[in-house]
PDB file of N, CA and C in Angstrom:
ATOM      1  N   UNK A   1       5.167   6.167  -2.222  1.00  0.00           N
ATOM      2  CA  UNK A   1       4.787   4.829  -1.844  1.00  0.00           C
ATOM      3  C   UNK A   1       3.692   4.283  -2.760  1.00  0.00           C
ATOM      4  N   UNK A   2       2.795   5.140  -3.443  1.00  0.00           N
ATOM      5  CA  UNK A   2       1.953   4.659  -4.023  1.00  0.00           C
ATOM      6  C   UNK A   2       2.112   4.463  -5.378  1.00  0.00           C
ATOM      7  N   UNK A   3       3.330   4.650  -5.806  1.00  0.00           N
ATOM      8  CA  UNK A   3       3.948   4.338  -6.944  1.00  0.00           C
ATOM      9  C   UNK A   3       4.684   2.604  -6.990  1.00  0.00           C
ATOM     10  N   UNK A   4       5.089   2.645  -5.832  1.00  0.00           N
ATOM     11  CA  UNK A   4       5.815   1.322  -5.095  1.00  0.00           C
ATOM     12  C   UNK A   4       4.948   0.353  -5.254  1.00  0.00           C
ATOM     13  N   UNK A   5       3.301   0.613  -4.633  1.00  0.00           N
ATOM     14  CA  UNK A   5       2.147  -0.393  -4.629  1.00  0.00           C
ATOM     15  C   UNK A   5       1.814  -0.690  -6.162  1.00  0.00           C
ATOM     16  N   UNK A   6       1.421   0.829  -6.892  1.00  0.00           N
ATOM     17  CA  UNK A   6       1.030   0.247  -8.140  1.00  0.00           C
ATOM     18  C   UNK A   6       1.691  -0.573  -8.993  1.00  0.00           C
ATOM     19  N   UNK A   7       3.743  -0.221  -9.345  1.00  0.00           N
ATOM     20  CA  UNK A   7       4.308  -0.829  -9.609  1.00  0.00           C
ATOM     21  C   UNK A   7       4.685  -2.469  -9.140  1.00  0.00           C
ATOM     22  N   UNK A   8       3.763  -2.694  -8.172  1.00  0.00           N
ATOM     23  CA  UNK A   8       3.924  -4.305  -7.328  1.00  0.00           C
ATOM     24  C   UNK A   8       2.757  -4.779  -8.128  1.00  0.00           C
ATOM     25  N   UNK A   9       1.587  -4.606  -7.842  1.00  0.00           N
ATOM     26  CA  UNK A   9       0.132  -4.869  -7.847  1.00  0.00           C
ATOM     27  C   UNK A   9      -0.763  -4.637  -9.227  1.00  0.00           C
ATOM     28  N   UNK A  10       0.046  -3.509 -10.387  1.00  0.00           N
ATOM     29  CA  UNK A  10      -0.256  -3.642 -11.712  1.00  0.00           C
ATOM     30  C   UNK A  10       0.529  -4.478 -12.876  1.00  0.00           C
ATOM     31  N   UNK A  11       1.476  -5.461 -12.501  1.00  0.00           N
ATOM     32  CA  UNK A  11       2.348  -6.098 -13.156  1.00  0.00           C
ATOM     33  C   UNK A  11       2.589  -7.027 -12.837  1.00  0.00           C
ATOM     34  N   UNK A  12       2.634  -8.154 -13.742  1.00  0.00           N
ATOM     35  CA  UNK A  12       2.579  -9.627 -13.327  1.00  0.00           C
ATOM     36  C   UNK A  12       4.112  -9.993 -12.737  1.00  0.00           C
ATOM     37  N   UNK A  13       4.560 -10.837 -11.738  1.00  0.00           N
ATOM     38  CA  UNK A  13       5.770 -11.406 -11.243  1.00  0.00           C
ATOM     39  C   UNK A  13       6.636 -11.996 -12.940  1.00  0.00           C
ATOM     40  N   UNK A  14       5.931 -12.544 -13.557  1.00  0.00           N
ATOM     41  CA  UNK A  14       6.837 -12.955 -14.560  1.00  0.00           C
ATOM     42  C   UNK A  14       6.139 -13.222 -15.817  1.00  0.00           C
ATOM     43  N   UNK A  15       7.197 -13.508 -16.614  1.00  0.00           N
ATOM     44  CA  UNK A  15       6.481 -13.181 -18.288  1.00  0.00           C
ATOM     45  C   UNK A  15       4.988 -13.548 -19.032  1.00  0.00           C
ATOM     46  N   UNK A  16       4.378 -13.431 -19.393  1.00  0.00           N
ATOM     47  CA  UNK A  16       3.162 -14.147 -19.783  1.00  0.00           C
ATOM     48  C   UNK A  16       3.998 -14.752 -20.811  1.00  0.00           C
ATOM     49  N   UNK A  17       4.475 -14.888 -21.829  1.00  0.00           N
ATOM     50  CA  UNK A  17       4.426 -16.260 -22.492  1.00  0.00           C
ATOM     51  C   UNK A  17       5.280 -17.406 -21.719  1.00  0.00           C
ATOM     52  N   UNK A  18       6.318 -17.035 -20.711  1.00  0.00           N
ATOM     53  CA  UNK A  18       6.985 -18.201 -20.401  1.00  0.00           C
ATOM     54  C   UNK A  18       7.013 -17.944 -18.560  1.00  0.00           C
ATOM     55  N   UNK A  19       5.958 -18.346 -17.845  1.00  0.00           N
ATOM     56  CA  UNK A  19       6.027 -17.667 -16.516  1.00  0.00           C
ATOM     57  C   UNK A  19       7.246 -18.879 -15.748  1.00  0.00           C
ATOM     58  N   UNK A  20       8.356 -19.145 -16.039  1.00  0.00           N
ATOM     59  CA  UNK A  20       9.118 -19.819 -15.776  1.00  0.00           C
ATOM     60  C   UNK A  20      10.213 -18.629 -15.559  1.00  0.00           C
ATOM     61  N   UNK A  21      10.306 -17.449 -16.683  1.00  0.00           N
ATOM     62  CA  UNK A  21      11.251 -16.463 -16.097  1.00  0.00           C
ATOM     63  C   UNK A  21      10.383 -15.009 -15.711  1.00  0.00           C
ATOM     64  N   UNK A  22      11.267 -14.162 -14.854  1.00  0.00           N
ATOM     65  CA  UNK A  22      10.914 -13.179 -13.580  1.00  0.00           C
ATOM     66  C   UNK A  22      10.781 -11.942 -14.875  1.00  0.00           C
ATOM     67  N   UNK A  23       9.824 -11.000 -14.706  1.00  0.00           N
ATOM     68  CA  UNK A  23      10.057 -10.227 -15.206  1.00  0.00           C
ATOM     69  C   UNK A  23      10.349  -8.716 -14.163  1.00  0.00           C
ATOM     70  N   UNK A  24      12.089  -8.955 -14.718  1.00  0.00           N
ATOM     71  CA  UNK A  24      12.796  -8.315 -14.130  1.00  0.00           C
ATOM     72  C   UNK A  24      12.418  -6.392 -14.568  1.00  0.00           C
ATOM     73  N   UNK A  25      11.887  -6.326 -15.178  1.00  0.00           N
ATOM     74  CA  UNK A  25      11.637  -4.706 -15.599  1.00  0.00           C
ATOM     75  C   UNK A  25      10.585  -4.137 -14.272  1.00  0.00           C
ATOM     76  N   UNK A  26      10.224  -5.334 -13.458  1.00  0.00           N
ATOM     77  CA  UNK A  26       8.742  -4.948 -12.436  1.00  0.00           C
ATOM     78  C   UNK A  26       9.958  -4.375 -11.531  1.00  0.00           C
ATOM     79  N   UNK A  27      10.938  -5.554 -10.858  1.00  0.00           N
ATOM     80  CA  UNK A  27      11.739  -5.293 -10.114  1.00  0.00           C
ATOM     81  C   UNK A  27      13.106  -4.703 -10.110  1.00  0.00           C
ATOM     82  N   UNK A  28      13.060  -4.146 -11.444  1.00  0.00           N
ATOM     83  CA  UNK A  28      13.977  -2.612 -11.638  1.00  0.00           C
ATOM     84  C   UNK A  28      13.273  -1.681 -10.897  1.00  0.00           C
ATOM     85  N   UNK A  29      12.058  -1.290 -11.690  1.00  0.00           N
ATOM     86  CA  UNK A  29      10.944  -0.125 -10.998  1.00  0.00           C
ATOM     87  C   UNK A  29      10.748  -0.255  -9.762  1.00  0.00           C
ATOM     88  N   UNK A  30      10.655  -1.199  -9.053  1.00  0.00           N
ATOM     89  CA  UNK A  30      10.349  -1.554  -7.559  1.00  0.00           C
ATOM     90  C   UNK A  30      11.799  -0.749  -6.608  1.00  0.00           C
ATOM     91  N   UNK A  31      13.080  -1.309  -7.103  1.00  0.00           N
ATOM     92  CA  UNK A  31      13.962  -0.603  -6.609  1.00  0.00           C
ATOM     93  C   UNK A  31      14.258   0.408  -6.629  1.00  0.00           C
ATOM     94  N   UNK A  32      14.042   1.146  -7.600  1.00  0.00           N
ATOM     95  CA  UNK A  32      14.352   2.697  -8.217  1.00  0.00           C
ATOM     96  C   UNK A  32      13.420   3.583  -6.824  1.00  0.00           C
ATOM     97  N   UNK A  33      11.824   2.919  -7.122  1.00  0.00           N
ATOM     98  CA  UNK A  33      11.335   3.300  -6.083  1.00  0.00           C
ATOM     99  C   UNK A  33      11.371   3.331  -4.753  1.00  0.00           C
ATOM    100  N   UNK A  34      12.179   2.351  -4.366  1.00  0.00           N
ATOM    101  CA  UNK A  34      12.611   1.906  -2.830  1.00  0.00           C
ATOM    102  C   UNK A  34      14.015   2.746  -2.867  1.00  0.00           C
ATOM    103  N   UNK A  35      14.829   2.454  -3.946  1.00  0.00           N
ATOM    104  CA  UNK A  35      16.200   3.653  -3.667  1.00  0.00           C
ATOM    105  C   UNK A  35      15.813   5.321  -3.310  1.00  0.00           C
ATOM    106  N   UNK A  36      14.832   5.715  -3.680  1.00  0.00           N
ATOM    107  CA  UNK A  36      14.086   6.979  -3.501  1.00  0.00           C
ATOM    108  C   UNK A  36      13.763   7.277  -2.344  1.00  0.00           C
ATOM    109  N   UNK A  37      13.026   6.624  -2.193  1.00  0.00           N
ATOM    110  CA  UNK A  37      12.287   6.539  -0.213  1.00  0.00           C
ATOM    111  C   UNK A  37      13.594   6.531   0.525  1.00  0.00           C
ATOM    112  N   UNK A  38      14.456   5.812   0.596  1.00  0.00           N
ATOM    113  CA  UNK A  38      15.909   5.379   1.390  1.00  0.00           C
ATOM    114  C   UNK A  38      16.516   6.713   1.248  1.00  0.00           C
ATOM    115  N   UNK A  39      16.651   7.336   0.316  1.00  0.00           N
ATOM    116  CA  UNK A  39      17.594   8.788  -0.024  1.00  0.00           C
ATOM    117  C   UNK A  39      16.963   9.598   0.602  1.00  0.00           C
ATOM    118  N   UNK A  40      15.541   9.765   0.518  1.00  0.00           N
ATOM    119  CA  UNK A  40      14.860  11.019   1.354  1.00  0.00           C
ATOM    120  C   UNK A  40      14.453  10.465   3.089  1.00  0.00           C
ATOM    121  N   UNK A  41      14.660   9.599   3.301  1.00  0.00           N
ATOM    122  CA  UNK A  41      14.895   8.753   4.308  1.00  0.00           C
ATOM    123  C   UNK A  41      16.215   9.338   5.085  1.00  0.00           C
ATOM    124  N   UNK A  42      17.249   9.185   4.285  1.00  0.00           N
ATOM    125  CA  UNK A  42      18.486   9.503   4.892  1.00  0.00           C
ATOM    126  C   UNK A  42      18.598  10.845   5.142  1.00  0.00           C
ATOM    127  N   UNK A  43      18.046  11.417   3.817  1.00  0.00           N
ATOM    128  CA  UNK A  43      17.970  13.067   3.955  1.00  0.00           C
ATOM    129  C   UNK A  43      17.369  13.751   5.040  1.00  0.00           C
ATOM    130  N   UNK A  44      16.186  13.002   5.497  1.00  0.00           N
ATOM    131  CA  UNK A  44      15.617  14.111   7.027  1.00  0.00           C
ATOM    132  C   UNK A  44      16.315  13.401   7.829  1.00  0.00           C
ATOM    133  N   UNK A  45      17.062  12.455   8.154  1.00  0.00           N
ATOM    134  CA  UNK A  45      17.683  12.106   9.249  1.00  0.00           C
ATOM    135  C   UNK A  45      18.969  12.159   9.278  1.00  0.00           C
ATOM    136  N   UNK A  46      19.368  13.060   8.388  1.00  0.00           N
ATOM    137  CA  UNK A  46      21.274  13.819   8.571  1.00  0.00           C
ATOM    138  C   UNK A  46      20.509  15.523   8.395  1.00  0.00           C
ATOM    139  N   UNK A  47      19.532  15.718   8.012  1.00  0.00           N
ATOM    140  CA  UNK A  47      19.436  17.416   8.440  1.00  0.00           C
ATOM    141  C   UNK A  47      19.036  17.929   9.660  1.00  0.00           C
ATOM    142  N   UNK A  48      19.146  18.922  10.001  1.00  0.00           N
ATOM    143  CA  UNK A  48      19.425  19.547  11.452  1.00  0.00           C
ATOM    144  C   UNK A  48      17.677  20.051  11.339  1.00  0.00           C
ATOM    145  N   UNK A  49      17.134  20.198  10.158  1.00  0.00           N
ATOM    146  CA  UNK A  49      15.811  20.880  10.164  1.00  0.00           C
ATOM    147  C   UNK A  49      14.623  20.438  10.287  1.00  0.00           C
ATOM    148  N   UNK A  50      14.914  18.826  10.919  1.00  0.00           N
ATOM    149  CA  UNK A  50      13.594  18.309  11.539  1.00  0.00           C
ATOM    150  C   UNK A  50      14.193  17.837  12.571  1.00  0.00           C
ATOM    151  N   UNK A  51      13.496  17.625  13.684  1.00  0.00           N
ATOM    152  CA  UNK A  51      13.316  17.585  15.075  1.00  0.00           C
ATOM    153  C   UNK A  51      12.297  16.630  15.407  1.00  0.00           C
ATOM    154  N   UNK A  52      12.860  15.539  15.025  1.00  0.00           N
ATOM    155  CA  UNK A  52      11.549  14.251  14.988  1.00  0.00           C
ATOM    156  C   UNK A  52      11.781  13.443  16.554  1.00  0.00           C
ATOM    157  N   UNK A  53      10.652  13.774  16.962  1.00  0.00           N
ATOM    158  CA  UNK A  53      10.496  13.300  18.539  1.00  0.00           C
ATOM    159  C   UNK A  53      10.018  11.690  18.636  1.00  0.00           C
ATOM    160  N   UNK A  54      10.920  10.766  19.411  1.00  0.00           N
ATOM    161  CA  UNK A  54      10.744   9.184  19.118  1.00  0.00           C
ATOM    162  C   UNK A  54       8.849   8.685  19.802  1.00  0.00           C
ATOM    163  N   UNK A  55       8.539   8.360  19.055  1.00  0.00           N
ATOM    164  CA  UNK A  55       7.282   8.141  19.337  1.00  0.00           C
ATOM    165  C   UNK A  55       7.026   6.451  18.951  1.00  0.00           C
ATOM    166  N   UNK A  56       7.367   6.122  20.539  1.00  0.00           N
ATOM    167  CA  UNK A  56       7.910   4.572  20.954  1.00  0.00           C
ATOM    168  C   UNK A  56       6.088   3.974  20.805  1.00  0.00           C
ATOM    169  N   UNK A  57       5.332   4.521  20.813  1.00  0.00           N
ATOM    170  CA  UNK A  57       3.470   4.042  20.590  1.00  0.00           C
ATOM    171  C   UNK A  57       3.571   3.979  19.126  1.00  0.00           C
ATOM    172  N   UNK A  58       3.854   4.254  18.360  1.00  0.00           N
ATOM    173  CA  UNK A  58       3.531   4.566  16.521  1.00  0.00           C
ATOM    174  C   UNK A  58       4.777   3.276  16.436  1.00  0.00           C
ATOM    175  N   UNK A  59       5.745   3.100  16.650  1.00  0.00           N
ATOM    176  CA  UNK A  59       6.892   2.230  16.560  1.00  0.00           C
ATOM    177  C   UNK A  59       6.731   0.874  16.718  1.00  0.00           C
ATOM    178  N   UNK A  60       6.132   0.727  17.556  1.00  0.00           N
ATOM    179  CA  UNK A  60       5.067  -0.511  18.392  1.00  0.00           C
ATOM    180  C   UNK A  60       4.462  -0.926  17.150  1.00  0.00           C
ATOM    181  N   UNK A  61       3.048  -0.161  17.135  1.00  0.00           N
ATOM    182  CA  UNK A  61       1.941  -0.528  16.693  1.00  0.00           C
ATOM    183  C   UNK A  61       2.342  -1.125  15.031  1.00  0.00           C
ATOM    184  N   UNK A  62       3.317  -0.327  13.941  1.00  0.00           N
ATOM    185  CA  UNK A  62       3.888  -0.530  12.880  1.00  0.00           C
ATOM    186  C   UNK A  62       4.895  -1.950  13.128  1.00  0.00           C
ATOM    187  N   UNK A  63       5.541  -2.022  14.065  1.00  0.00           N
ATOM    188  CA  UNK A  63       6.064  -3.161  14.166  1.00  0.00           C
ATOM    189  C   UNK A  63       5.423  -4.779  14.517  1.00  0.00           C
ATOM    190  N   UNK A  64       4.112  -4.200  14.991  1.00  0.00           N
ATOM    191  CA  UNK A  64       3.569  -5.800  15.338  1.00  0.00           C
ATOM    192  C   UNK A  64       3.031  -6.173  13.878  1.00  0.00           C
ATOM    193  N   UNK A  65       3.400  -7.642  13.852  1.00  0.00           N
ATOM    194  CA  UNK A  65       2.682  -8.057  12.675  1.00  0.00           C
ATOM    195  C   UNK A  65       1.402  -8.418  12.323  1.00  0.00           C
ATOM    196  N   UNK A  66       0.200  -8.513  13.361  1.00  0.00           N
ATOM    197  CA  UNK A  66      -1.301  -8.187  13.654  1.00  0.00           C
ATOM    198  C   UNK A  66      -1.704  -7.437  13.836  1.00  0.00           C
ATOM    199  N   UNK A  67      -2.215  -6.325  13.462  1.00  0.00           N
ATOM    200  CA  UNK A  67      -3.080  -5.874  14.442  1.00  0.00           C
ATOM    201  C   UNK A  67      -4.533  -5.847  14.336  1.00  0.00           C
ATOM    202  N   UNK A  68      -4.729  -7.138  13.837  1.00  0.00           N
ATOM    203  CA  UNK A  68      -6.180  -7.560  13.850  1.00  0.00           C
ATOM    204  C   UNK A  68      -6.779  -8.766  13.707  1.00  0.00           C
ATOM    205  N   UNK A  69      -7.084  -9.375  15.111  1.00  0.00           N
ATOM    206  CA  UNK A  69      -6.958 -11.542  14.837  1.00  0.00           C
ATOM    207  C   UNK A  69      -7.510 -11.674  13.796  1.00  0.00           C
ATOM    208  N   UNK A  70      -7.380 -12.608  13.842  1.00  0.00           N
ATOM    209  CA  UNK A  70      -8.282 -13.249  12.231  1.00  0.00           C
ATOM    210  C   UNK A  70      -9.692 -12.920  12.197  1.00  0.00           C
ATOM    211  N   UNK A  71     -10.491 -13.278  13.282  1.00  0.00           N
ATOM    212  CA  UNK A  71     -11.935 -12.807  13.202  1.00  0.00           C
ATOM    213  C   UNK A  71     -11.962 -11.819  12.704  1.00  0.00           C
ATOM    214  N   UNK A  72     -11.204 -10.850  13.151  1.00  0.00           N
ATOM    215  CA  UNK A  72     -11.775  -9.350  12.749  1.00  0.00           C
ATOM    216  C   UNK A  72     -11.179  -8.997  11.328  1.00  0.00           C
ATOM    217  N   UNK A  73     -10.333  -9.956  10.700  1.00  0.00           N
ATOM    218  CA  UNK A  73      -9.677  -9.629   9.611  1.00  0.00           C
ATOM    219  C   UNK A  73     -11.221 -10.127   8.923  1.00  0.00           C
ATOM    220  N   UNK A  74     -11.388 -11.446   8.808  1.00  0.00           N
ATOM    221  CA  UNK A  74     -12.283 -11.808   8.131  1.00  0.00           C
ATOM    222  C   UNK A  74     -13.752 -11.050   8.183  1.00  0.00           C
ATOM    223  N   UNK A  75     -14.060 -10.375   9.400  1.00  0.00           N
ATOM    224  CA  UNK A  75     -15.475  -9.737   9.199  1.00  0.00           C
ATOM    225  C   UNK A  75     -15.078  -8.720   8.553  1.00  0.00           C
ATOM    226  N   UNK A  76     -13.880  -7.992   8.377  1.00  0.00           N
ATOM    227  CA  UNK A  76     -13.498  -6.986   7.476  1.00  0.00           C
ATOM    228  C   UNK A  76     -13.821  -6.863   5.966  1.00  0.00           C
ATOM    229  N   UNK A  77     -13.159  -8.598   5.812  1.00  0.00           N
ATOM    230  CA  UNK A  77     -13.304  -8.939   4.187  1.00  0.00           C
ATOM    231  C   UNK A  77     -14.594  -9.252   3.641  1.00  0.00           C
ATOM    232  N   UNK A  78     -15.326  -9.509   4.487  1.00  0.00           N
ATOM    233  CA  UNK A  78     -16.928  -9.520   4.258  1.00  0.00           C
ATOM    234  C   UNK A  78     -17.257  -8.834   4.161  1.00  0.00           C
ATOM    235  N   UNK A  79     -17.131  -7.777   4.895  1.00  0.00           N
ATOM    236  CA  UNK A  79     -17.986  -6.214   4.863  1.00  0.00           C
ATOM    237  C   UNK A  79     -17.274  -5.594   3.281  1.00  0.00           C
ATOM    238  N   UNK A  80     -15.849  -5.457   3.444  1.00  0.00           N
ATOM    239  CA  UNK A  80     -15.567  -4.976   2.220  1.00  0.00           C
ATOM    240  C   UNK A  80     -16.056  -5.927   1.145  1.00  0.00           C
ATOM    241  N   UNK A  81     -15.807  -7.064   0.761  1.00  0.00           N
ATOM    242  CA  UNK A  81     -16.214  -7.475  -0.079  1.00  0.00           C
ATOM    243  C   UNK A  81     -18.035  -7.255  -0.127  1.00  0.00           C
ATOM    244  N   UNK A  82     -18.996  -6.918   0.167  1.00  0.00           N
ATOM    245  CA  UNK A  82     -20.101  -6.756   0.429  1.00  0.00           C
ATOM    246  C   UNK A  82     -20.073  -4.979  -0.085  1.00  0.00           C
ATOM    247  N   UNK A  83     -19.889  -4.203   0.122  1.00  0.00           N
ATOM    248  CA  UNK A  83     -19.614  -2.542  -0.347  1.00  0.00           C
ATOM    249  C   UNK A  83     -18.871  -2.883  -1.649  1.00  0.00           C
ATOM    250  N   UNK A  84     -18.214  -3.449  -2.024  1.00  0.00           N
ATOM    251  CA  UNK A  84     -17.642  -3.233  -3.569  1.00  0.00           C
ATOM    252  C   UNK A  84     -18.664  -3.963  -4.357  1.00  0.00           C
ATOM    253  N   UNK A  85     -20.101  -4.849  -3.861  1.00  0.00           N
ATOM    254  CA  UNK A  85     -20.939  -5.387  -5.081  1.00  0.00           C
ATOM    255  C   UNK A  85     -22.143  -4.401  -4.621  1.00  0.00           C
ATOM    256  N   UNK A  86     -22.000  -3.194  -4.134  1.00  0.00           N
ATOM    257  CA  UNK A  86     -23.123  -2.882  -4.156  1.00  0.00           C
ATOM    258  C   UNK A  86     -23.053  -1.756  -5.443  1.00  0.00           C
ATOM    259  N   UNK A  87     -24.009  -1.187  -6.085  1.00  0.00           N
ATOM    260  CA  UNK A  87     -24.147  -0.279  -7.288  1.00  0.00           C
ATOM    261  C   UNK A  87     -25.109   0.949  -6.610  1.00  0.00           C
ATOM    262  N   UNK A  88     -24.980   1.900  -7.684  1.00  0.00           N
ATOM    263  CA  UNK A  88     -25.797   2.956  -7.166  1.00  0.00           C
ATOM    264  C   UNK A  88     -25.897   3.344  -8.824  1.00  0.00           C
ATOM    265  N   UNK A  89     -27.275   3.780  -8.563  1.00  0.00           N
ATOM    266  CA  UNK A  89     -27.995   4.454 -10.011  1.00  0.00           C
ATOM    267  C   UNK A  89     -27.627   5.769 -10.009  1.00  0.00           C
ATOM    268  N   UNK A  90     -27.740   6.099 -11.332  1.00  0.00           N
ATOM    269  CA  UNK A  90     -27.274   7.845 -11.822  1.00  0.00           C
ATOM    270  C   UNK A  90     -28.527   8.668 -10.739  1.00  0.00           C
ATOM    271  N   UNK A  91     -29.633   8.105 -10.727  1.00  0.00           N
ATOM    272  CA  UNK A  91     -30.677   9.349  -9.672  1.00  0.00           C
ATOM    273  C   UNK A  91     -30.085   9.195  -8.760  1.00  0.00           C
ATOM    274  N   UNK A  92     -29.807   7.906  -7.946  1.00  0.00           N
ATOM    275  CA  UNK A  92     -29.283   7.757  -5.988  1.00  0.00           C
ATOM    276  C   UNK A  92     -27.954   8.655  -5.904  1.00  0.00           C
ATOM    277  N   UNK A  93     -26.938   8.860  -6.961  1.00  0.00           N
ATOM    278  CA  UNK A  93     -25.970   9.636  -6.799  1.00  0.00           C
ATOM    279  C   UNK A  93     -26.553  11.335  -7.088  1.00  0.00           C
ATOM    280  N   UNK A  94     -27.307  11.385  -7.931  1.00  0.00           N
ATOM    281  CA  UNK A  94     -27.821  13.195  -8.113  1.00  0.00           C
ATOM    282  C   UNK A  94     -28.634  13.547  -7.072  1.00  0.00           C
ATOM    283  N   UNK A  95     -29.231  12.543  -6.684  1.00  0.00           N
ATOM    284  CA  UNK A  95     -30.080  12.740  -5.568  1.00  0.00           C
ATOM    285  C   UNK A  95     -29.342  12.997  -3.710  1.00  0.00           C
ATOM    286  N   UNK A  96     -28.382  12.403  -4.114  1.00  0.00           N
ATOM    287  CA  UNK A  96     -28.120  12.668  -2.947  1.00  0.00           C
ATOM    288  C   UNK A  96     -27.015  14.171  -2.599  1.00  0.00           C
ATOM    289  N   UNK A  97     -27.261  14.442  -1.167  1.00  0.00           N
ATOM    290  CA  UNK A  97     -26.883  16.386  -0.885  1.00  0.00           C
ATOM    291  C   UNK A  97     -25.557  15.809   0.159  1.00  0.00           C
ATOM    292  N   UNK A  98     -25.366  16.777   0.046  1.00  0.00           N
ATOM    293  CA  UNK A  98     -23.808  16.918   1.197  1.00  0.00           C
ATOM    294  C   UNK A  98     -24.186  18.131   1.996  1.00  0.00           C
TER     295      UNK A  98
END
């Protein structure tokens, strides 16, 4: 899947000199990757060697298309956006113990 994201999210929808046509080489890779998932997809669900118990709560929750109103989306994007401008110096990282 994380091949799926990078191949979406590191490549522009369409050409830089003429963004009028698709650049179809993103959405070759996109499928190749989605034909993959679908095959091993099909594969645990025609073998006898998993025993996948329906878990109607996980089914739900993946199927709603919120699960977080807007408020809470947006205090999200604040907070994250707020942690990605913060920096840390070469001492605050040596300095600090685990």
């Amino acid at each position: 899947m994380s091949d799926l994201i990078r191949s979406h999210e590191g490549n522009p929808d369409n050409l830089e000199g003429d963004p009028s046509k698709i650049r179809w080489g993103k959405y070759s890779m996109m499928g190749r990757f989605v034909s993959t998932v679908m095959q091993c997809q099909a594969q645990c669900i025609a073998t006898k060697d998993y025993s996948f118990v329906p878990r109607n709560d996980v089914k739900r929750m993946l199927e709603t298309p919120y699960l977080m109103d807007e408020d809470v989306c947006s205090s999200f994007q604040r907070t994250s956006a707020s942690v990605d401008s913060l920096s840390f110096s070469d001492s605050t990282v040596k300095n600090h113990t685990v």
